[in-house]
N, C-alpha and C. Protein backbone atom coordinates (compact mmCIF):
# COMPACT_ATOMS: atom_id res chain seq x y z
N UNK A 1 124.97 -44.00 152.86
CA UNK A 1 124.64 -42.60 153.05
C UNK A 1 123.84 -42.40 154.32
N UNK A 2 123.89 -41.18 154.76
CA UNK A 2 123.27 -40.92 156.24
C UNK A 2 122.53 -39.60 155.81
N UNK A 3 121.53 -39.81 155.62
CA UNK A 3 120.66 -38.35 155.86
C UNK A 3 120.03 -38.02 157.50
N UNK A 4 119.95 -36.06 157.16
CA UNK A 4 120.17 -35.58 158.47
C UNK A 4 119.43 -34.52 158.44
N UNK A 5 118.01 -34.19 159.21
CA UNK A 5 116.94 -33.59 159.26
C UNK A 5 116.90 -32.40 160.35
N UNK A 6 117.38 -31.75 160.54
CA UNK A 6 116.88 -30.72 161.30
C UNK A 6 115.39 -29.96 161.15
N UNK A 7 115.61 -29.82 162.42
CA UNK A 7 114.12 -28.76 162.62
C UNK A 7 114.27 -28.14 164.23
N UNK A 8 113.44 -27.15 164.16
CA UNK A 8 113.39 -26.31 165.58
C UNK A 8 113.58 -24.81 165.83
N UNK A 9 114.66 -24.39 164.52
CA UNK A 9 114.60 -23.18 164.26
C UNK A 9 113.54 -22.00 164.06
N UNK A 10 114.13 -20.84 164.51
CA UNK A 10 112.93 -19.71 164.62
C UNK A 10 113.56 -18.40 164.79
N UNK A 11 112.46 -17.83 165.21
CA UNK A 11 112.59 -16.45 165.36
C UNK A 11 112.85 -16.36 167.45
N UNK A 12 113.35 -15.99 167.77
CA UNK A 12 112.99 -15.96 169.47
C UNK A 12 113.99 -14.78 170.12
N UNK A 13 113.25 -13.84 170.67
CA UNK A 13 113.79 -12.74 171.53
C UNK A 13 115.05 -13.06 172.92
N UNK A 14 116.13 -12.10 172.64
CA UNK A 14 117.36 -12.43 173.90
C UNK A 14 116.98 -12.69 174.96
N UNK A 15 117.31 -14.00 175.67
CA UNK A 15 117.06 -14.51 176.90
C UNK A 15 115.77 -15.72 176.77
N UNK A 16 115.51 -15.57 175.32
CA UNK A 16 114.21 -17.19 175.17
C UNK A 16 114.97 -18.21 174.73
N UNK A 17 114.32 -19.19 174.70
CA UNK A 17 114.78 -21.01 174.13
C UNK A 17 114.22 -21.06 173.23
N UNK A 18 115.14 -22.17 172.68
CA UNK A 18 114.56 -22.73 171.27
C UNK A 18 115.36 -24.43 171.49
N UNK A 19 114.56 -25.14 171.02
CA UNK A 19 115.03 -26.78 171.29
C UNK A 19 115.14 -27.12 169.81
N UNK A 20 116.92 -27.49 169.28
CA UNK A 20 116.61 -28.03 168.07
C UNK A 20 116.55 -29.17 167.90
N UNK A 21 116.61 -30.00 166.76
CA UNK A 21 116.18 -31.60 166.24
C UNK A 21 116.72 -31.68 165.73
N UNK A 22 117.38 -32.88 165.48
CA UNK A 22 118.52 -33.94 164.19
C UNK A 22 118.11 -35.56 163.90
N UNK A 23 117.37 -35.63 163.66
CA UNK A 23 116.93 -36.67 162.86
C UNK A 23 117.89 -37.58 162.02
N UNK A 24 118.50 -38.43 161.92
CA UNK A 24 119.10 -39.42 161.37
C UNK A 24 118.67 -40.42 160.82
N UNK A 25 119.22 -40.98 159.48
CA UNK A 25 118.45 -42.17 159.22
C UNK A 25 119.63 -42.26 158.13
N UNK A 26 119.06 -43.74 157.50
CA UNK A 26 120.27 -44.45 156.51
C UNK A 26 121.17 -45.19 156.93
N UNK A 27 122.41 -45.13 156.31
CA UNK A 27 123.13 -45.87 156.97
C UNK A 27 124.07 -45.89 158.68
N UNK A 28 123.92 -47.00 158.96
CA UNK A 28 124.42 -47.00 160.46
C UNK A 28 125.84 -47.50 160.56
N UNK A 29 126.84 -47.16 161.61
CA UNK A 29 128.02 -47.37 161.78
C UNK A 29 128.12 -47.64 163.93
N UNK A 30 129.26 -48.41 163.37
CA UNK A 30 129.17 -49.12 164.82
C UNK A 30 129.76 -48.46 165.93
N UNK A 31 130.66 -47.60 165.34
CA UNK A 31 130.44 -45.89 166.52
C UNK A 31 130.62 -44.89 165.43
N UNK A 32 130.20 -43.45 166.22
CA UNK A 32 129.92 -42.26 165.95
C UNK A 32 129.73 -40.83 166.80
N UNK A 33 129.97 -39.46 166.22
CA UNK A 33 130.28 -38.85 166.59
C UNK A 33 129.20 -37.76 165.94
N UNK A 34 128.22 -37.53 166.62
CA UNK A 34 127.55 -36.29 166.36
C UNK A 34 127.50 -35.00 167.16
N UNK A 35 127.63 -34.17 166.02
CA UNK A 35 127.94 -32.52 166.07
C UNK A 35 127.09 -31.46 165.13
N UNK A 36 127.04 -30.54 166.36
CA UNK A 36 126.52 -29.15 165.81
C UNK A 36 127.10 -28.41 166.19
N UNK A 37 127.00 -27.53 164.66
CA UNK A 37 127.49 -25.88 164.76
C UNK A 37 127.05 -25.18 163.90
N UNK A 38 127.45 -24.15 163.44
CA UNK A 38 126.97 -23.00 163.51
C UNK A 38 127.76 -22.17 162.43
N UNK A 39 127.07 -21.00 161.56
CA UNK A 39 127.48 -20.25 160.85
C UNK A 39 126.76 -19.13 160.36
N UNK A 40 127.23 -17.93 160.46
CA UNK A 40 126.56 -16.74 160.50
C UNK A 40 127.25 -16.11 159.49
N UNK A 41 126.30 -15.44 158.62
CA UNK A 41 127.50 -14.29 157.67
C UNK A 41 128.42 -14.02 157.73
N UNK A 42 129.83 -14.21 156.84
CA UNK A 42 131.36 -13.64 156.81
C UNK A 42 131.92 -13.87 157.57
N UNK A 43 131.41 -15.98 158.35
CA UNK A 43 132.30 -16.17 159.31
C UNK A 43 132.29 -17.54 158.97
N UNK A 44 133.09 -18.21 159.98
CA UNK A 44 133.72 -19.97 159.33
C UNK A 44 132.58 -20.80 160.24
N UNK A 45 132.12 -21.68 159.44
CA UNK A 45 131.01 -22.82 160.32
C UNK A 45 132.06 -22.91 161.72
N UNK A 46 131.38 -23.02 163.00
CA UNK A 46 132.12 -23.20 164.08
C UNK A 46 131.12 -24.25 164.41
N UNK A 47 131.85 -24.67 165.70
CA UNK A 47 131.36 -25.85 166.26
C UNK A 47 130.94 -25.76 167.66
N UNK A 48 129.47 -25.99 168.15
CA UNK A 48 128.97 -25.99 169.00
C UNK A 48 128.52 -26.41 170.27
N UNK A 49 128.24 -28.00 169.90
CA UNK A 49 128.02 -29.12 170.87
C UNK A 49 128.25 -30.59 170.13
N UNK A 50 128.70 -31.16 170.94
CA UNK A 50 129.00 -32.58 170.00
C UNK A 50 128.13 -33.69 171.48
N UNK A 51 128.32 -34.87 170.54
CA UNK A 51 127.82 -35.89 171.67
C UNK A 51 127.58 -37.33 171.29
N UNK A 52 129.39 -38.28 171.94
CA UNK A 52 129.28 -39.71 171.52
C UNK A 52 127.68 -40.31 171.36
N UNK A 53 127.73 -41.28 170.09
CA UNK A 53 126.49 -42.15 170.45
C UNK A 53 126.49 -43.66 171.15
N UNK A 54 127.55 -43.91 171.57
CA UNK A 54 127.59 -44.78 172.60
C UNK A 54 127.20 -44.87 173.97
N UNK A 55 126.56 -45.82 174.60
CA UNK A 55 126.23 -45.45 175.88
C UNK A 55 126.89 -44.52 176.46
N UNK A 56 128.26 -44.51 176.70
CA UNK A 56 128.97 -43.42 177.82
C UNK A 56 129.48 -42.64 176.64
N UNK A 57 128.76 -41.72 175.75
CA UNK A 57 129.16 -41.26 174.43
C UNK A 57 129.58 -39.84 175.27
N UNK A 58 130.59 -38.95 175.23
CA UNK A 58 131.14 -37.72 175.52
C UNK A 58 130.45 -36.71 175.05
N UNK A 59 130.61 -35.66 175.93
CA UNK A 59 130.31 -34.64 175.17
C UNK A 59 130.74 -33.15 175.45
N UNK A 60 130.86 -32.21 174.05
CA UNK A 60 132.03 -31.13 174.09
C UNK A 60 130.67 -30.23 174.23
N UNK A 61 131.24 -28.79 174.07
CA UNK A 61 130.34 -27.61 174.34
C UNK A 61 131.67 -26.79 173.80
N UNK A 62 131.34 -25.63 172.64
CA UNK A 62 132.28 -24.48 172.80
C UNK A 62 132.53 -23.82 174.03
N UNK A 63 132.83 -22.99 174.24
CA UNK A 63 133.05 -22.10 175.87
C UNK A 63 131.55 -20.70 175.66
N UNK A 64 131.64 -20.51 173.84
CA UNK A 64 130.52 -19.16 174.33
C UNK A 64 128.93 -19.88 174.34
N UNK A 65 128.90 -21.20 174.75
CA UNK A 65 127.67 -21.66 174.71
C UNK A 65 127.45 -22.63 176.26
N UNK A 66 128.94 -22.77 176.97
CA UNK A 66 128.68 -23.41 178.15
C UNK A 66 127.26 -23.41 179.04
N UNK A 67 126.94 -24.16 180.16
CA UNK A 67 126.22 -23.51 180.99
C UNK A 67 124.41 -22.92 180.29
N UNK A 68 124.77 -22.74 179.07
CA UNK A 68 123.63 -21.82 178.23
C UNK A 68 122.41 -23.21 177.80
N UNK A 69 123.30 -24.34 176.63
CA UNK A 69 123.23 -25.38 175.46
C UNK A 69 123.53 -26.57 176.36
N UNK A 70 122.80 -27.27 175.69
CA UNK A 70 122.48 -28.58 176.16
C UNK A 70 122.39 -29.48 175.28
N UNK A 71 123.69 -30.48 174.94
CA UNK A 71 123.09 -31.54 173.54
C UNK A 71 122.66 -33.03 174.53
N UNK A 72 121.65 -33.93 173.47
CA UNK A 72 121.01 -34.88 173.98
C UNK A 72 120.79 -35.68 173.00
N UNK A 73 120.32 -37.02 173.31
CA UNK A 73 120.37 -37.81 172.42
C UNK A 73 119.17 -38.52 173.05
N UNK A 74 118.59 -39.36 171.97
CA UNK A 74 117.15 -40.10 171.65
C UNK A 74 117.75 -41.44 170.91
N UNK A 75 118.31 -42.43 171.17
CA UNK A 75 118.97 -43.48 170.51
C UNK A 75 117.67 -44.18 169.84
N UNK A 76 116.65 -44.20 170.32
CA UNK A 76 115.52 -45.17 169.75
C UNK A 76 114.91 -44.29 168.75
N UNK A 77 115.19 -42.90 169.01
CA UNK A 77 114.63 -42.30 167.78
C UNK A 77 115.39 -41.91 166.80
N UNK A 78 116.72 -42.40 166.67
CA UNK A 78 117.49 -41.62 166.02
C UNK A 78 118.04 -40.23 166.06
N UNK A 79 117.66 -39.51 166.99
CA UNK A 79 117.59 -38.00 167.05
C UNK A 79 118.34 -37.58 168.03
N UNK A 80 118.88 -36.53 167.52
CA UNK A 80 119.51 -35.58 168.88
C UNK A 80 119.18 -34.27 169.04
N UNK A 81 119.35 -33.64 170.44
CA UNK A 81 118.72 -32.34 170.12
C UNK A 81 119.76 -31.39 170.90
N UNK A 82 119.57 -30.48 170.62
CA UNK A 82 119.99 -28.80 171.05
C UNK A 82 119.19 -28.10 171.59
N UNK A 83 119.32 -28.22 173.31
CA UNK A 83 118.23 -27.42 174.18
C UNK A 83 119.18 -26.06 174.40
N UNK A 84 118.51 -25.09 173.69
CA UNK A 84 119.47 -23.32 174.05
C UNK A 84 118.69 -22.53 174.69
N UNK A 85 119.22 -22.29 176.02
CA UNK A 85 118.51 -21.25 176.89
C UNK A 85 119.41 -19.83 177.09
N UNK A 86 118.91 -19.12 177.28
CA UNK A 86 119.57 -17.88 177.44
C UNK A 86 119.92 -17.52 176.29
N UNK A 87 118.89 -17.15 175.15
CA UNK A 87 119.79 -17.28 174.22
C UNK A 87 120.02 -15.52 173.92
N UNK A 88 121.13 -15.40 173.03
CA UNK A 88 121.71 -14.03 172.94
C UNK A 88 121.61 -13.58 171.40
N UNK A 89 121.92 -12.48 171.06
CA UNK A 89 121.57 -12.37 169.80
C UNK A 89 123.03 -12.39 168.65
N UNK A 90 124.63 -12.34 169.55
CA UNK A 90 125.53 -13.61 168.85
C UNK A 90 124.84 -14.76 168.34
N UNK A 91 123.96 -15.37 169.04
CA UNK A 91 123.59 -16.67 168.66
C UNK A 91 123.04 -17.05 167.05
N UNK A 92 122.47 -15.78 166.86
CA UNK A 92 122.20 -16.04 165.51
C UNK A 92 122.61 -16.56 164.71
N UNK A 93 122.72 -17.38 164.09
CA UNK A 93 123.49 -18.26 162.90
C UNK A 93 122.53 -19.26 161.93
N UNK A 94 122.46 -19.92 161.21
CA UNK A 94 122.43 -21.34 160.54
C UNK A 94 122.79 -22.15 161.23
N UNK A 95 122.18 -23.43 161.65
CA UNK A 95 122.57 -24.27 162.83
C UNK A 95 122.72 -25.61 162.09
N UNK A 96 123.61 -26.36 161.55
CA UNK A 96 123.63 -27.87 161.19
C UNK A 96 123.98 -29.08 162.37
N UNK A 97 123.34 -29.96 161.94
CA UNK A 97 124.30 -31.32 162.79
C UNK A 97 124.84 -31.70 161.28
N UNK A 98 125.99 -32.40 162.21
CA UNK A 98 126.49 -33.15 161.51
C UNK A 98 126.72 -34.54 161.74
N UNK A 99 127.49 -35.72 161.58
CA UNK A 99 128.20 -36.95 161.68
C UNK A 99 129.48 -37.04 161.08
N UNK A 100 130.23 -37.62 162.19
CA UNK A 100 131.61 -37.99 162.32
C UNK A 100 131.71 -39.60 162.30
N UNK A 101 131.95 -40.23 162.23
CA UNK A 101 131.79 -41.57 162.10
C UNK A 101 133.37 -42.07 163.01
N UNK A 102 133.10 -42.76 163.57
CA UNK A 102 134.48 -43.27 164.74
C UNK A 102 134.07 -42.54 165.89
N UNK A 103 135.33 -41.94 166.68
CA UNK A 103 135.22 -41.72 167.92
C UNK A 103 134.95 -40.02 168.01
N UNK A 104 135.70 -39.65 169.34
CA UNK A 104 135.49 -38.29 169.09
C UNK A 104 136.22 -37.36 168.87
N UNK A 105 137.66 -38.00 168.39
CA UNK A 105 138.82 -37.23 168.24
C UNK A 105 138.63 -36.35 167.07
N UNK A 106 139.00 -34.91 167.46
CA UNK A 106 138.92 -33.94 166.58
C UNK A 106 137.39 -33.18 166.21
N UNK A 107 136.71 -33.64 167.47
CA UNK A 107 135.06 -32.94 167.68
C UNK A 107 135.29 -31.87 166.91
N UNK A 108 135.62 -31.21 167.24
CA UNK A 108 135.03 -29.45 166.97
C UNK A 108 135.58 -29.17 165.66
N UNK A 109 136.13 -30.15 164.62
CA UNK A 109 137.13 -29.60 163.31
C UNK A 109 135.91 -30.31 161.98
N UNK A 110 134.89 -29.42 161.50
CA UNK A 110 134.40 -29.53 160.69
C UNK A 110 134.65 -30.66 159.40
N UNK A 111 135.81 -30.10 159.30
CA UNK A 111 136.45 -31.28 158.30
C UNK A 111 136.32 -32.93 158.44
N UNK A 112 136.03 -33.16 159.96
CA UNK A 112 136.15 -34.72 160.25
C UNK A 112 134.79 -35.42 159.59
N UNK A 113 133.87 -34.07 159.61
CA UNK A 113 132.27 -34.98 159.59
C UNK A 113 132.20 -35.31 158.07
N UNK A 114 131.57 -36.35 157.87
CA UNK A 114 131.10 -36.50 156.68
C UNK A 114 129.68 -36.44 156.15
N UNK A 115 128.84 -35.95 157.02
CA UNK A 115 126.96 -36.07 156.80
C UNK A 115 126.99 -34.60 157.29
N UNK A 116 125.97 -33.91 156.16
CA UNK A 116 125.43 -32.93 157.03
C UNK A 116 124.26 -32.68 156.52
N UNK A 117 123.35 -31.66 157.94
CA UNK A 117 122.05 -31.72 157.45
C UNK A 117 122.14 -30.61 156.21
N UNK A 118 120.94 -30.17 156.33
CA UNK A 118 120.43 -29.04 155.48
C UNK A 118 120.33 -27.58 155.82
N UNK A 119 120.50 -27.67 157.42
CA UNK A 119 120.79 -26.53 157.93
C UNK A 119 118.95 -25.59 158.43
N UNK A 120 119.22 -25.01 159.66
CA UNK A 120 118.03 -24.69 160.13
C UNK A 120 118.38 -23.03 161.03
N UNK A 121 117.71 -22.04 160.64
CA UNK A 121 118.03 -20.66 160.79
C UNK A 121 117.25 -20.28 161.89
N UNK A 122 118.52 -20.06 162.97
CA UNK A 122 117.74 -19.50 164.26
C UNK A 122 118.41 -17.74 164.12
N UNK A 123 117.32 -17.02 164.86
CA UNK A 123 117.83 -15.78 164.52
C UNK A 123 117.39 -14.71 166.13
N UNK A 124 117.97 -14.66 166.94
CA UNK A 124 117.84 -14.14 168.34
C UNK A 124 117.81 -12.16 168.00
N UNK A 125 116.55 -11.94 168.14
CA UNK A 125 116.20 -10.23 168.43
C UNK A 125 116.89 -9.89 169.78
N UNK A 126 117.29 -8.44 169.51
CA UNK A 126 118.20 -8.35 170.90
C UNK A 126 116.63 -7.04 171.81
């Protein structure tokens, strides 16, 4: 089993940051594929930022978060994070990471991951 800790979520006005956290722990696999996304009332979890954990680990971005989101990784700490600048008040959602275990085929399709956190509520005032 892989448990998965978020934190970072808040309250923050259109055009502020918020840096989130994913914490990992449990069991380990010899590659992997971590992802965040996103889900807001009366809509389908979407997918946000992903990012191999291998040294030259890849990494995706939806298109309405390009340029904006920033995913990163902390290998010694287990952790990855979600730096969001500019943020807009679309942005609002429930924010999870998740884990994919293997490579990175099929990033952005919810269905691949098998760990998810608990989920952490960012909510952008316009």
């Amino acid at each position: 089993q892989v448990q998965l800790e978020e934190s970072g979520g808040g309250l923050v006005q259109a055009g502020g940051s918020l840096r989130l956290s994913c914490a990992a722990s449990g069991r380990t696999f010899s590659s992997y594929y971590m992802g965040w996304f996103r889900q807001s009332p009366g809509k389908e979890r979407a997918f946000v930022a992903g990012i191999g954990w291998s040294r030259f680990g890849s990494t995706y971005y939806a298109d309405s978060v390009k340029g904006r989101f920033t995913i990163s990784r902390d290998s010694a700490k287990n952790t990855v994070y979600l730096q969001m600048n500019s943020l807009k008040p679309e942005d609002t959602a429930v924010y999870y990471c998740a884990v994919k275990p293997g490579s990175s085929a099929s990033y952005s399709n919810p269905s691949f991951y098998d760990y998810w956190g608990q989920g952490t509520q960012v909510t952008v005032s316009s």
